[in-house]
PDB file of N, CA and C in Angstrom:
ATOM      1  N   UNK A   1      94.733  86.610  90.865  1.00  0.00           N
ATOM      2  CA  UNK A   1      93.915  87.638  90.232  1.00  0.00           C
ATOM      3  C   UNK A   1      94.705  88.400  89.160  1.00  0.00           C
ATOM      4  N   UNK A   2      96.186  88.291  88.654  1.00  0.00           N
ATOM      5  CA  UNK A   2      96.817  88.562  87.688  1.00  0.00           C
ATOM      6  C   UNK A   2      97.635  90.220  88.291  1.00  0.00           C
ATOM      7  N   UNK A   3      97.385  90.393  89.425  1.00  0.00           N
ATOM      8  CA  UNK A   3      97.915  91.513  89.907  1.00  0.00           C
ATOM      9  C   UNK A   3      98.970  91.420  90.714  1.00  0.00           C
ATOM     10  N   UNK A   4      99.632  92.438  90.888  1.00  0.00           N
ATOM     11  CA  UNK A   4     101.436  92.305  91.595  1.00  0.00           C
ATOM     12  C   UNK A   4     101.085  92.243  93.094  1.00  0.00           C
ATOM     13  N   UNK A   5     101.679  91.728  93.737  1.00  0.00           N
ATOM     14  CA  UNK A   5     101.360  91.541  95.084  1.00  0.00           C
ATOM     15  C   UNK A   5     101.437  93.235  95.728  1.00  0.00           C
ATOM     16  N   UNK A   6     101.416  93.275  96.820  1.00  0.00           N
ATOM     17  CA  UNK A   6     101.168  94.704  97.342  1.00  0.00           C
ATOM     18  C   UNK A   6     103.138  94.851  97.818  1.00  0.00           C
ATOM     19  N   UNK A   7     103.508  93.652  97.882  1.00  0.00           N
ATOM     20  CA  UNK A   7     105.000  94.219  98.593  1.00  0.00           C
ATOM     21  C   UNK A   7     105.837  94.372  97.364  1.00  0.00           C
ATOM     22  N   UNK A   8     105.603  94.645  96.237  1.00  0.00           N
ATOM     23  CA  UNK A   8     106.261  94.856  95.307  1.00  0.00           C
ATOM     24  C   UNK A   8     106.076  96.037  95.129  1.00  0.00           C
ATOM     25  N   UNK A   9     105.047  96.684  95.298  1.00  0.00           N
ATOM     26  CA  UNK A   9     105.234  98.236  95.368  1.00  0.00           C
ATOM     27  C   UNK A   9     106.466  98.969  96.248  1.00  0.00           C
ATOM     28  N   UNK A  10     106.780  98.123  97.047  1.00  0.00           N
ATOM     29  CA  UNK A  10     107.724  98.664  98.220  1.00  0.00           C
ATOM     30  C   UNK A  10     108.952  98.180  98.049  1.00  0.00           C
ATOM     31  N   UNK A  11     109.068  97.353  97.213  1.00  0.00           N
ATOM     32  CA  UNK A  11     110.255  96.763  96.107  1.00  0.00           C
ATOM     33  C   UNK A  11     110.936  98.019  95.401  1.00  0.00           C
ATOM     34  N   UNK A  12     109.524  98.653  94.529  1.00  0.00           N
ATOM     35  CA  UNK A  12     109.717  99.780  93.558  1.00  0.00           C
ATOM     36  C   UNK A  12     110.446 100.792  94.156  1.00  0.00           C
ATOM     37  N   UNK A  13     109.602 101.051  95.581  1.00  0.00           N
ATOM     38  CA  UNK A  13     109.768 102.225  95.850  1.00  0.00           C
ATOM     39  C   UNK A  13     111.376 102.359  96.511  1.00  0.00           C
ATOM     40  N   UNK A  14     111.761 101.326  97.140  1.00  0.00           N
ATOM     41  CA  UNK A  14     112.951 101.058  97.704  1.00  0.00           C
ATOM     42  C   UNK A  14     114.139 101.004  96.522  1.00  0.00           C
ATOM     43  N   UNK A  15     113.468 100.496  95.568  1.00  0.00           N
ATOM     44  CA  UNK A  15     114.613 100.656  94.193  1.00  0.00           C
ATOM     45  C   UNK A  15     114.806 102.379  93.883  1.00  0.00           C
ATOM     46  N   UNK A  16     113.678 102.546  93.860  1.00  0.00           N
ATOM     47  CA  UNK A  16     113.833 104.095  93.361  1.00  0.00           C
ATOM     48  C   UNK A  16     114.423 104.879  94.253  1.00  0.00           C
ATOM     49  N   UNK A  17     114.452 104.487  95.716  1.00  0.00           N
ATOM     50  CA  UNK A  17     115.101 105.641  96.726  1.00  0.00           C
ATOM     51  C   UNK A  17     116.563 105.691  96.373  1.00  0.00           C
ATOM     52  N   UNK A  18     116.785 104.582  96.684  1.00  0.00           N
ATOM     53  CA  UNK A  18     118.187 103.793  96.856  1.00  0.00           C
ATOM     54  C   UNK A  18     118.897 104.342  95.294  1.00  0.00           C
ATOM     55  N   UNK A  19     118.312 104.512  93.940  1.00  0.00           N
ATOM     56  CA  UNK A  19     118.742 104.644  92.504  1.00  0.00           C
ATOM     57  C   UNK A  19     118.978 106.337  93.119  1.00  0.00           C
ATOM     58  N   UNK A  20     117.942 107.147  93.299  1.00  0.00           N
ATOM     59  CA  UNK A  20     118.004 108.315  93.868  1.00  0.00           C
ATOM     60  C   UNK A  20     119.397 108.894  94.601  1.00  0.00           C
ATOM     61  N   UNK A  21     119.475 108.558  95.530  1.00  0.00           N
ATOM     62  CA  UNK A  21     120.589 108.975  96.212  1.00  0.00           C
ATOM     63  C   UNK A  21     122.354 108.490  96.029  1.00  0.00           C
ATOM     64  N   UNK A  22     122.200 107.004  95.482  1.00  0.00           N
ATOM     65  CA  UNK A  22     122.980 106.653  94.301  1.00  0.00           C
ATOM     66  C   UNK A  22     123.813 107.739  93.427  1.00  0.00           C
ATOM     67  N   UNK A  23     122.521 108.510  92.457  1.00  0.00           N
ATOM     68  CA  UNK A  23     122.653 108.981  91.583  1.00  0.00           C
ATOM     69  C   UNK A  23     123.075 110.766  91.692  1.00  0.00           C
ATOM     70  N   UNK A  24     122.640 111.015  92.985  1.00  0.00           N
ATOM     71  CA  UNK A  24     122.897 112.452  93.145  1.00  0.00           C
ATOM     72  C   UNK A  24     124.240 112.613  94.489  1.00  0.00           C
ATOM     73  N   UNK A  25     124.060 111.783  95.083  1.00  0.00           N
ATOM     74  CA  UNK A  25     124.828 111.464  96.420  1.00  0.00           C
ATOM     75  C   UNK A  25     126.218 111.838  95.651  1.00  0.00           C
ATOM     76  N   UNK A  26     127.760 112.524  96.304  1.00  0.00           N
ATOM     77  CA  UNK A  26     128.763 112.703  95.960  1.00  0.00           C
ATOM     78  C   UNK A  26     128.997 111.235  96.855  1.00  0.00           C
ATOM     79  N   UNK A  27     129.967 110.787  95.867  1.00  0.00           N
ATOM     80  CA  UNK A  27     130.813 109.162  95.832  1.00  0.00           C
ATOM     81  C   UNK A  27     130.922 109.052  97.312  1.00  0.00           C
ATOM     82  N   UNK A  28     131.704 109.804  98.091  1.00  0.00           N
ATOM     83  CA  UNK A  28     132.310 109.705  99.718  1.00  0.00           C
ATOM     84  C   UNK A  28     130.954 108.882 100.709  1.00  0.00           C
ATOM     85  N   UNK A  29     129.754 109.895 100.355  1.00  0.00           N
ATOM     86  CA  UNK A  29     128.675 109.591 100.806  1.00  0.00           C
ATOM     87  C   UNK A  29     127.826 108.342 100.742  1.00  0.00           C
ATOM     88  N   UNK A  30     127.914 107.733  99.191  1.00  0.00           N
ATOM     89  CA  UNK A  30     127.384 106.844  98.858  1.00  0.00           C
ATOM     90  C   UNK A  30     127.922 105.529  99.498  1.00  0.00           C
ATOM     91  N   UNK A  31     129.678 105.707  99.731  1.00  0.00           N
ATOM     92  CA  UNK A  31     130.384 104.520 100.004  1.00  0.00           C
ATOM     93  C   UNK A  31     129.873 104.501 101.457  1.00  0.00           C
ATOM     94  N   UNK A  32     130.308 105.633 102.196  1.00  0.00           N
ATOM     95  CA  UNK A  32     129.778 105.149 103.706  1.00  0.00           C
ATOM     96  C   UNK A  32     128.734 105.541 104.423  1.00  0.00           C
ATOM     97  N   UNK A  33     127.301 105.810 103.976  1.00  0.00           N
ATOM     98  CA  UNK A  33     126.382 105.540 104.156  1.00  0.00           C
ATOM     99  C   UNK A  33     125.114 104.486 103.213  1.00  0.00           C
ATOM    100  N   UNK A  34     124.237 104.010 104.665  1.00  0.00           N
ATOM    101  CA  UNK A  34     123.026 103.634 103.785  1.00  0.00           C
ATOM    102  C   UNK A  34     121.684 103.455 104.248  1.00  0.00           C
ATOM    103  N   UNK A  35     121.274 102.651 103.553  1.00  0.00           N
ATOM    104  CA  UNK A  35     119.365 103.533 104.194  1.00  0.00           C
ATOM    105  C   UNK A  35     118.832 102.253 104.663  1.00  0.00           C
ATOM    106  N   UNK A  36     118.082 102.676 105.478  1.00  0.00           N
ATOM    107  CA  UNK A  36     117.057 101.667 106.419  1.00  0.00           C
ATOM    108  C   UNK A  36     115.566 102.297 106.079  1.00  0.00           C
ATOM    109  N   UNK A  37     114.066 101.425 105.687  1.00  0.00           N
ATOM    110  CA  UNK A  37     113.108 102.067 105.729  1.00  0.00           C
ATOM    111  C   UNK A  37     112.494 102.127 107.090  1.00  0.00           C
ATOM    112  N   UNK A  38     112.009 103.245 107.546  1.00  0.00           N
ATOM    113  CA  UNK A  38     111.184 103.612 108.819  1.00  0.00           C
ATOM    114  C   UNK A  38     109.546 102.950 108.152  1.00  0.00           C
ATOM    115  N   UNK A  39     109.325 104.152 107.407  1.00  0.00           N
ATOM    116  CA  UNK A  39     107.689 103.678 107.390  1.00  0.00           C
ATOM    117  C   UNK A  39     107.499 104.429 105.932  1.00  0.00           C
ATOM    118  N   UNK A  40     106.203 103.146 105.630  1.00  0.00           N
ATOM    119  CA  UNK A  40     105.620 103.825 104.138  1.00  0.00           C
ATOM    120  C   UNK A  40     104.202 103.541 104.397  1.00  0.00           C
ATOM    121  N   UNK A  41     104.021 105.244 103.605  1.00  0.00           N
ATOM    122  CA  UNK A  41     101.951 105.165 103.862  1.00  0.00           C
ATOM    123  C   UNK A  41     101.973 104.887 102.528  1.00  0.00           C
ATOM    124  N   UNK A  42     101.309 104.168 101.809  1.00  0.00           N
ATOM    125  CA  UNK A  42     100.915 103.641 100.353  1.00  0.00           C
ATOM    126  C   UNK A  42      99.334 104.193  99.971  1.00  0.00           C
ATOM    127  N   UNK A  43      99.114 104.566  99.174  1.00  0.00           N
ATOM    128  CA  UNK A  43      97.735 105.097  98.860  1.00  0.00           C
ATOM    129  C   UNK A  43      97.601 104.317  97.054  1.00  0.00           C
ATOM    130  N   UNK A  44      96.821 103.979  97.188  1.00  0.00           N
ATOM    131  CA  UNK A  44      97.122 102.143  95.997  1.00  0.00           C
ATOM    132  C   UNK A  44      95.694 103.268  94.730  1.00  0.00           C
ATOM    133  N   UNK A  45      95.794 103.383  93.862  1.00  0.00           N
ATOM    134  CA  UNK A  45      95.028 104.355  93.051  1.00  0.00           C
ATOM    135  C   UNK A  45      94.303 103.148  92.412  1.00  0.00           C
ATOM    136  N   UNK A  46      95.152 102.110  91.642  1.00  0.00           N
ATOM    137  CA  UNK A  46      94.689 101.332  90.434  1.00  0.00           C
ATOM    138  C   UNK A  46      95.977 100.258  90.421  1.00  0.00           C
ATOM    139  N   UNK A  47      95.039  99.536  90.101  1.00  0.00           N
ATOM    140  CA  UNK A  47      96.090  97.787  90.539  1.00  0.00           C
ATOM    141  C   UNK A  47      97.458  97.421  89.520  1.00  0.00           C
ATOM    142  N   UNK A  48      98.094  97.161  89.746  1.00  0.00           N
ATOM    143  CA  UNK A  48      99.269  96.864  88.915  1.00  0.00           C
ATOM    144  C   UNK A  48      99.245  95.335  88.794  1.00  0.00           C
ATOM    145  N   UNK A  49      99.406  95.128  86.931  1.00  0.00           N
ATOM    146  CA  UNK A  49      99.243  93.679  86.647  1.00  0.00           C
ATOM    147  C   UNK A  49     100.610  93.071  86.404  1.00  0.00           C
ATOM    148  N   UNK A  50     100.749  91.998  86.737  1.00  0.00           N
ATOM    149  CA  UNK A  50     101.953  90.764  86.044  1.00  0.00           C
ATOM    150  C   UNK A  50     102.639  91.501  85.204  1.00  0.00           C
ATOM    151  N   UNK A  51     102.315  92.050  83.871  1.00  0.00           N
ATOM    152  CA  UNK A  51     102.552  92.166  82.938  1.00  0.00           C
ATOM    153  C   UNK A  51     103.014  93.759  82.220  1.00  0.00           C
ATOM    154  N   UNK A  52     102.755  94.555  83.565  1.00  0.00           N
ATOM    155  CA  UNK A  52     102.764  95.848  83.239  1.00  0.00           C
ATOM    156  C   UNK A  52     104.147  96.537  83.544  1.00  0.00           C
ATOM    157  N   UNK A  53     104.741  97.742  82.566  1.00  0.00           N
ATOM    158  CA  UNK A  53     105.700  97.845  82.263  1.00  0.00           C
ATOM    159  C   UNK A  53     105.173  99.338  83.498  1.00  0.00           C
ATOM    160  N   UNK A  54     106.288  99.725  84.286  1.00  0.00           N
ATOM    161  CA  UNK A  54     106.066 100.513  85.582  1.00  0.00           C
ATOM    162  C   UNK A  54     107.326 101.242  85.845  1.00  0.00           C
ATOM    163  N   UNK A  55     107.350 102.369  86.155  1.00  0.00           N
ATOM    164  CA  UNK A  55     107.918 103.301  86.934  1.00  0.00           C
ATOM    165  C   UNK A  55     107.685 103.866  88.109  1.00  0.00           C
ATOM    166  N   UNK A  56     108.604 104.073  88.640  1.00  0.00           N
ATOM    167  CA  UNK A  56     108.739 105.039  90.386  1.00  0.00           C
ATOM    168  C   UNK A  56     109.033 106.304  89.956  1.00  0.00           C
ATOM    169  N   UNK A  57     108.429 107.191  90.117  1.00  0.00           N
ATOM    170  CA  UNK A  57     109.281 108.537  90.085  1.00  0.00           C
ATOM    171  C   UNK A  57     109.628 108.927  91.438  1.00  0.00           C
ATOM    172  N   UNK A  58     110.739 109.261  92.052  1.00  0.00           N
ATOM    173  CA  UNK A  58     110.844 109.943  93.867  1.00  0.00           C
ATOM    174  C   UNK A  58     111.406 110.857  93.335  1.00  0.00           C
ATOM    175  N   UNK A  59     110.993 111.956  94.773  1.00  0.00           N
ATOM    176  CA  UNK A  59     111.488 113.114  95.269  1.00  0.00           C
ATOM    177  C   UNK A  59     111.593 112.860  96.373  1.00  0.00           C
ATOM    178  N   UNK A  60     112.978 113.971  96.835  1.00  0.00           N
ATOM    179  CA  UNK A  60     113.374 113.892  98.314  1.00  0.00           C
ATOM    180  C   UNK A  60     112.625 115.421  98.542  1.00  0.00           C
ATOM    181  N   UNK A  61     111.517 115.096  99.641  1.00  0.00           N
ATOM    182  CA  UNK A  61     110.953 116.216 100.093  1.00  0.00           C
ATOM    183  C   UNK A  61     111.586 116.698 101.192  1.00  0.00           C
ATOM    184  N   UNK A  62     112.219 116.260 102.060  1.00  0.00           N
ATOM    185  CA  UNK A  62     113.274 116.842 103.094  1.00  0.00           C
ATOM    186  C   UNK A  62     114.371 116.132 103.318  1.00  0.00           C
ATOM    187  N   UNK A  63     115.221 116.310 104.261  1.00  0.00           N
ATOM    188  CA  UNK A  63     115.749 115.388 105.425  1.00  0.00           C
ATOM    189  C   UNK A  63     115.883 116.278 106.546  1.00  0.00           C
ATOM    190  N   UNK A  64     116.100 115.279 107.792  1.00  0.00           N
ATOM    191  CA  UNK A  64     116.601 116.372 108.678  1.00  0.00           C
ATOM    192  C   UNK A  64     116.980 115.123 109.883  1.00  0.00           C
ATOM    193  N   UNK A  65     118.065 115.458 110.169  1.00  0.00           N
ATOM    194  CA  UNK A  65     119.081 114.770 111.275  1.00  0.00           C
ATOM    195  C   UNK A  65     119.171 113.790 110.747  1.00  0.00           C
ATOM    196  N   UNK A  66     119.003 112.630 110.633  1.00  0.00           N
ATOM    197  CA  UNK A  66     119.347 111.357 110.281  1.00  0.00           C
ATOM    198  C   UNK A  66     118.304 110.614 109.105  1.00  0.00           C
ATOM    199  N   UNK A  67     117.279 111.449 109.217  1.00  0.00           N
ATOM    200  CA  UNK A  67     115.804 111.118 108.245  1.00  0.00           C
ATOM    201  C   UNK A  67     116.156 112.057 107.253  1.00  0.00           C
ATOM    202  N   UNK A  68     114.873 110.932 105.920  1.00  0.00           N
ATOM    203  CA  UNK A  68     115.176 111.473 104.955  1.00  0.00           C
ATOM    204  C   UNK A  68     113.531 111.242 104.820  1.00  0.00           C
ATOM    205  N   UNK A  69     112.629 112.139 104.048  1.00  0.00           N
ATOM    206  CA  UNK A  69     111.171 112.068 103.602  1.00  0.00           C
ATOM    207  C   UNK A  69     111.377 112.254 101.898  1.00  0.00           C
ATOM    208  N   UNK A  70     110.539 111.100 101.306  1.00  0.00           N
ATOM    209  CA  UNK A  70     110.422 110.830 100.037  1.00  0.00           C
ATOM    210  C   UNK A  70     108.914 110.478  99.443  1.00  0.00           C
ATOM    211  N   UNK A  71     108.338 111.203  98.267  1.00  0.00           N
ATOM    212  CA  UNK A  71     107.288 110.989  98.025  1.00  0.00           C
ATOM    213  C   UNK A  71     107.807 110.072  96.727  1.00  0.00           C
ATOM    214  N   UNK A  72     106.907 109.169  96.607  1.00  0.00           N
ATOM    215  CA  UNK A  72     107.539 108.349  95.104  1.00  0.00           C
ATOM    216  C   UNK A  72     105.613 107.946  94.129  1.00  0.00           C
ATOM    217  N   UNK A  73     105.904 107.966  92.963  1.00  0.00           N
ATOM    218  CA  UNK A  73     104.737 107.600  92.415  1.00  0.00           C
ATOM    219  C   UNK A  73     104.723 106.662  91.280  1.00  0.00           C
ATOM    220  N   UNK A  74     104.172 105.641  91.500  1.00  0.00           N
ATOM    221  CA  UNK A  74     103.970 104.697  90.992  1.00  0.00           C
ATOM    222  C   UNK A  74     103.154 104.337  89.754  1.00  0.00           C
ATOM    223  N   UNK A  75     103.912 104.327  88.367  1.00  0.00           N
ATOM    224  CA  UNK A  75     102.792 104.983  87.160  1.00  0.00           C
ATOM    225  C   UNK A  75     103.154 103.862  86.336  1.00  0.00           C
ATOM    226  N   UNK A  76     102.258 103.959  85.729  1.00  0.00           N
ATOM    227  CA  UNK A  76     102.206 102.795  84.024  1.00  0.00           C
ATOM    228  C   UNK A  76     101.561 103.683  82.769  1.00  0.00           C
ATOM    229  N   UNK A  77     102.481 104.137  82.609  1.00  0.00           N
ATOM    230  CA  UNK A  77     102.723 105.111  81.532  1.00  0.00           C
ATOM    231  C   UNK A  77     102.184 106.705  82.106  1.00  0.00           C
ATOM    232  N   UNK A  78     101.375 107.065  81.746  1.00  0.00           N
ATOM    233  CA  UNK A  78     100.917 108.763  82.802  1.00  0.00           C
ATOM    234  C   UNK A  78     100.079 108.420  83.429  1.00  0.00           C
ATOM    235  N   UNK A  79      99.167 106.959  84.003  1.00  0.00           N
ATOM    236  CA  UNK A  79      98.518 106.880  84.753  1.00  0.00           C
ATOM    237  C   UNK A  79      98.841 106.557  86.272  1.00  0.00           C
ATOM    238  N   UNK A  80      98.607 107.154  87.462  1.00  0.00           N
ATOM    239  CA  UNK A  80      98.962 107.073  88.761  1.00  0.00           C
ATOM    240  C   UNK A  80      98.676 105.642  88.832  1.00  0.00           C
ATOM    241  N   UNK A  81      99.513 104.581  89.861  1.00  0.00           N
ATOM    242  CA  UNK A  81      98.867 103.388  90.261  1.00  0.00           C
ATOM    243  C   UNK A  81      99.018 103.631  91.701  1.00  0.00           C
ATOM    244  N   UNK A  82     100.040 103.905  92.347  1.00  0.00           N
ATOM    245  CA  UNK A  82      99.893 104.399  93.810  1.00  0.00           C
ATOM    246  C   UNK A  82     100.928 105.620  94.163  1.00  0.00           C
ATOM    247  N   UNK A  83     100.511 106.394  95.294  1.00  0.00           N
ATOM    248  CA  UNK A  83     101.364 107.134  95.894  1.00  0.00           C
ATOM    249  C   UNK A  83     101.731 107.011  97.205  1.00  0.00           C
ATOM    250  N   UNK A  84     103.148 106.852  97.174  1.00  0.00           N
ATOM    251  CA  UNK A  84     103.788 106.543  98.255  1.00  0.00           C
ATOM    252  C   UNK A  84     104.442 107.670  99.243  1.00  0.00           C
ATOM    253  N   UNK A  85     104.420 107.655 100.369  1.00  0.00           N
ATOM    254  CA  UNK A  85     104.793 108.664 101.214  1.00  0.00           C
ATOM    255  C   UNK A  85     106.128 107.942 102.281  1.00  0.00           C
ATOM    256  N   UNK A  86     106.930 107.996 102.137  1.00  0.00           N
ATOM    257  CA  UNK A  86     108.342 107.134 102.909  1.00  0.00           C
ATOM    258  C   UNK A  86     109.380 107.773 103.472  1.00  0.00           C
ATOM    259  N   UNK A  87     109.524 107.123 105.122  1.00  0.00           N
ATOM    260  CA  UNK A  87     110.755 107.670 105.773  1.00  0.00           C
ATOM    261  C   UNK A  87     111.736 106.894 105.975  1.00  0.00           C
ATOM    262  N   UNK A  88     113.108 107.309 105.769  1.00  0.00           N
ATOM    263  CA  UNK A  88     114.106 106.311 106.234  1.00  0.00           C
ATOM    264  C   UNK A  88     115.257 106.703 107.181  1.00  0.00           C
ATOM    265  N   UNK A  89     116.102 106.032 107.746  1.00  0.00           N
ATOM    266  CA  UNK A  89     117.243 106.720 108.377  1.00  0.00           C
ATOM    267  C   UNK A  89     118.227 106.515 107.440  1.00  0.00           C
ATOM    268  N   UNK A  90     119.060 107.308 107.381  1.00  0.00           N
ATOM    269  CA  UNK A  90     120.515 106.839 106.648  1.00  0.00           C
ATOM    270  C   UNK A  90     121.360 106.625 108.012  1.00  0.00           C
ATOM    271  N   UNK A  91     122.120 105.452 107.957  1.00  0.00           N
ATOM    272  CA  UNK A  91     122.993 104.656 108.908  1.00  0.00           C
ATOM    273  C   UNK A  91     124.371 104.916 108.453  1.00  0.00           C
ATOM    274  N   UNK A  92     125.326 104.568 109.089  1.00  0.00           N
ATOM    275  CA  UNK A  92     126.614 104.626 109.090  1.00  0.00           C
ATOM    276  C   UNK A  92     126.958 103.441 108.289  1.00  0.00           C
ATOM    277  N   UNK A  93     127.389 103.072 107.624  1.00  0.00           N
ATOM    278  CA  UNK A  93     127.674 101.754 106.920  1.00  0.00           C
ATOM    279  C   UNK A  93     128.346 100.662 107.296  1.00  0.00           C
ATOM    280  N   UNK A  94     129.676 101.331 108.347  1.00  0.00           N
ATOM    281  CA  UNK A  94     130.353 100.529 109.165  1.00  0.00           C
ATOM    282  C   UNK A  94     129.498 100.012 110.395  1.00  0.00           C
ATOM    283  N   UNK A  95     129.384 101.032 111.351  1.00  0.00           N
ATOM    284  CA  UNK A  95     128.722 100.966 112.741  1.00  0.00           C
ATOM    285  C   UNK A  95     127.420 100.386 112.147  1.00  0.00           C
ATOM    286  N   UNK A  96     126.592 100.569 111.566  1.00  0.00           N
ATOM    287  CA  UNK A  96     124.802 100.537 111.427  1.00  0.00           C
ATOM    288  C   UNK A  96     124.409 101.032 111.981  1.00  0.00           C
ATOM    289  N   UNK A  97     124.669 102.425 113.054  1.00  0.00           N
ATOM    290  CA  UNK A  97     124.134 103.312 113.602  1.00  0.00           C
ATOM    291  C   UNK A  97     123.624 104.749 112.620  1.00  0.00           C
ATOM    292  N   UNK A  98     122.493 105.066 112.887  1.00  0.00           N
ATOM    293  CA  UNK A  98     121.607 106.256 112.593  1.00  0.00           C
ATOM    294  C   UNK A  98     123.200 107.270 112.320  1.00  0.00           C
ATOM    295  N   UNK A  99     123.208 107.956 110.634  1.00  0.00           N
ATOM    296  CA  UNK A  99     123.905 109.048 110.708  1.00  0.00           C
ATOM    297  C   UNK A  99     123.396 110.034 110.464  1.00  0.00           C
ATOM    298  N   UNK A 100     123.839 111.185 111.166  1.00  0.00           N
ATOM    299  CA  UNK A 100     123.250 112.366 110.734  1.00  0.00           C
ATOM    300  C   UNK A 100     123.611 112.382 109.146  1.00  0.00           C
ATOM    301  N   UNK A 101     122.440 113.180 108.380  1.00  0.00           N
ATOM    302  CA  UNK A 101     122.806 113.429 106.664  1.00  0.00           C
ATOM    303  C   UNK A 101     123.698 115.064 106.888  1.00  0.00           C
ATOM    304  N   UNK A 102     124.496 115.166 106.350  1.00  0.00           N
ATOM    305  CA  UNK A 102     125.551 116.376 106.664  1.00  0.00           C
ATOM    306  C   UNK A 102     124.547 117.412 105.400  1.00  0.00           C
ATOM    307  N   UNK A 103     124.714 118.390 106.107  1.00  0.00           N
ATOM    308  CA  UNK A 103     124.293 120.057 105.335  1.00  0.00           C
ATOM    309  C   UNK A 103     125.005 119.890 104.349  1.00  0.00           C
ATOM    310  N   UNK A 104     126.030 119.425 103.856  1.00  0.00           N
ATOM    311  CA  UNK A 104     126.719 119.587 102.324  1.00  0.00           C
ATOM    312  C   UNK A 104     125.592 118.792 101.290  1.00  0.00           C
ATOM    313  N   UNK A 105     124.966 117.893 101.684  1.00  0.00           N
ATOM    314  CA  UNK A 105     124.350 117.490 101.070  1.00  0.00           C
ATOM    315  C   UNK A 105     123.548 118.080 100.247  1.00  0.00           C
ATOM    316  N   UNK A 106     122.929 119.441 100.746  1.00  0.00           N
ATOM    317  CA  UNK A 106     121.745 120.239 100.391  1.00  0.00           C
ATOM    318  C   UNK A 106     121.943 120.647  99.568  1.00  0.00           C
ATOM    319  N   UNK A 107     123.026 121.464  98.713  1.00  0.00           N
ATOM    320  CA  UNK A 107     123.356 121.512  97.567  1.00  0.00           C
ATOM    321  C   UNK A 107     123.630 120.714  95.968  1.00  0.00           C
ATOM    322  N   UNK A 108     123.257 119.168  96.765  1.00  0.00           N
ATOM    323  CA  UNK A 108     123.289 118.759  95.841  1.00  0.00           C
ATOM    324  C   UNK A 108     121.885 117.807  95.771  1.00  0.00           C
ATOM    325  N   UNK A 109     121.102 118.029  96.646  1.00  0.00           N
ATOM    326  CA  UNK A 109     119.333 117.709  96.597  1.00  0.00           C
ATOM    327  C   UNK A 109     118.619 118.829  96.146  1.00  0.00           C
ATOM    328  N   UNK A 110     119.277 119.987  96.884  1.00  0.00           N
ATOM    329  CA  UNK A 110     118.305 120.918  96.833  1.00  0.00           C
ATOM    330  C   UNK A 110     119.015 122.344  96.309  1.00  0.00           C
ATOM    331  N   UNK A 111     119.321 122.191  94.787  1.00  0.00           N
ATOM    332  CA  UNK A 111     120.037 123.473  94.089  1.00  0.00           C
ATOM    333  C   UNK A 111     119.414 124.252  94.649  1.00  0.00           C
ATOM    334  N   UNK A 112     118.025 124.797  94.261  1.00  0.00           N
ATOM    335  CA  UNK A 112     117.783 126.018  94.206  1.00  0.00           C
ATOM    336  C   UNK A 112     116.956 126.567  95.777  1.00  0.00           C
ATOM    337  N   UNK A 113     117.152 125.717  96.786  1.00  0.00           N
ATOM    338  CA  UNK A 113     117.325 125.964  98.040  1.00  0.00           C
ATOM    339  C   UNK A 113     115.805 124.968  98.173  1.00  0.00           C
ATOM    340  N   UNK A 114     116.165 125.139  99.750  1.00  0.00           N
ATOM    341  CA  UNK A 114     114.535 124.104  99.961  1.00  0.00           C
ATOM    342  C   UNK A 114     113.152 124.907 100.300  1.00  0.00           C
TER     343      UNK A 114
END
């Protein structure tokens, strides 16, 4: 039907988390932790084609103990195609056990407090 399959949205959205915390995460953090997805509610607006040039935008709307909550939105140019609602654990990198996300973090997700 010329449209992206539905698990490519979760492609996106997993690129965009992962670019996210990448990008704000201090180095220490990034090396020894990483993320596992729990669950994504997808709310699909308007179909995404083969051919269409697409962005994720995420926000980290919380974390707390080992979870992290992320809304991400899925656009082709300013039009919504889906909104995604996603939880993950961050793991230990060595062990693969669930790590807690440390309170230092918050300052650098959440400048101006949460």
């Amino acid at each position: 039907m010329g449209h992206v399959n539905n698990a490519r949205y979760l492609n996106w959205v997993q690129d965009a988390v992962l670019a996210h915390w990448n990008k704000i995460a201090p180095a220490d953090d990034v090396a020894t932790k990483a993320w596992v997805a729990l669950k994504h509610e997808i709310t699909y607006r308007k179909p995404a084609f083969l051919e269409d040039d697409v962005t994720a935008q995420t926000v980290l709307e919380r974390f707390n103990g080992a979870r992290a909550f992320y809304s991400t939105l899925i656009k082709r140019g300013e039009e919504v195609l889906a909104e995604v609602q996603s939880s993950w654990c961050c793991i230990d990198a060595k062990t693969l056990r669930p790590a807690r996300i440390g309170e230092h973090l918050r300052m650098f997700f959440f400048p101006q407090g949460e």
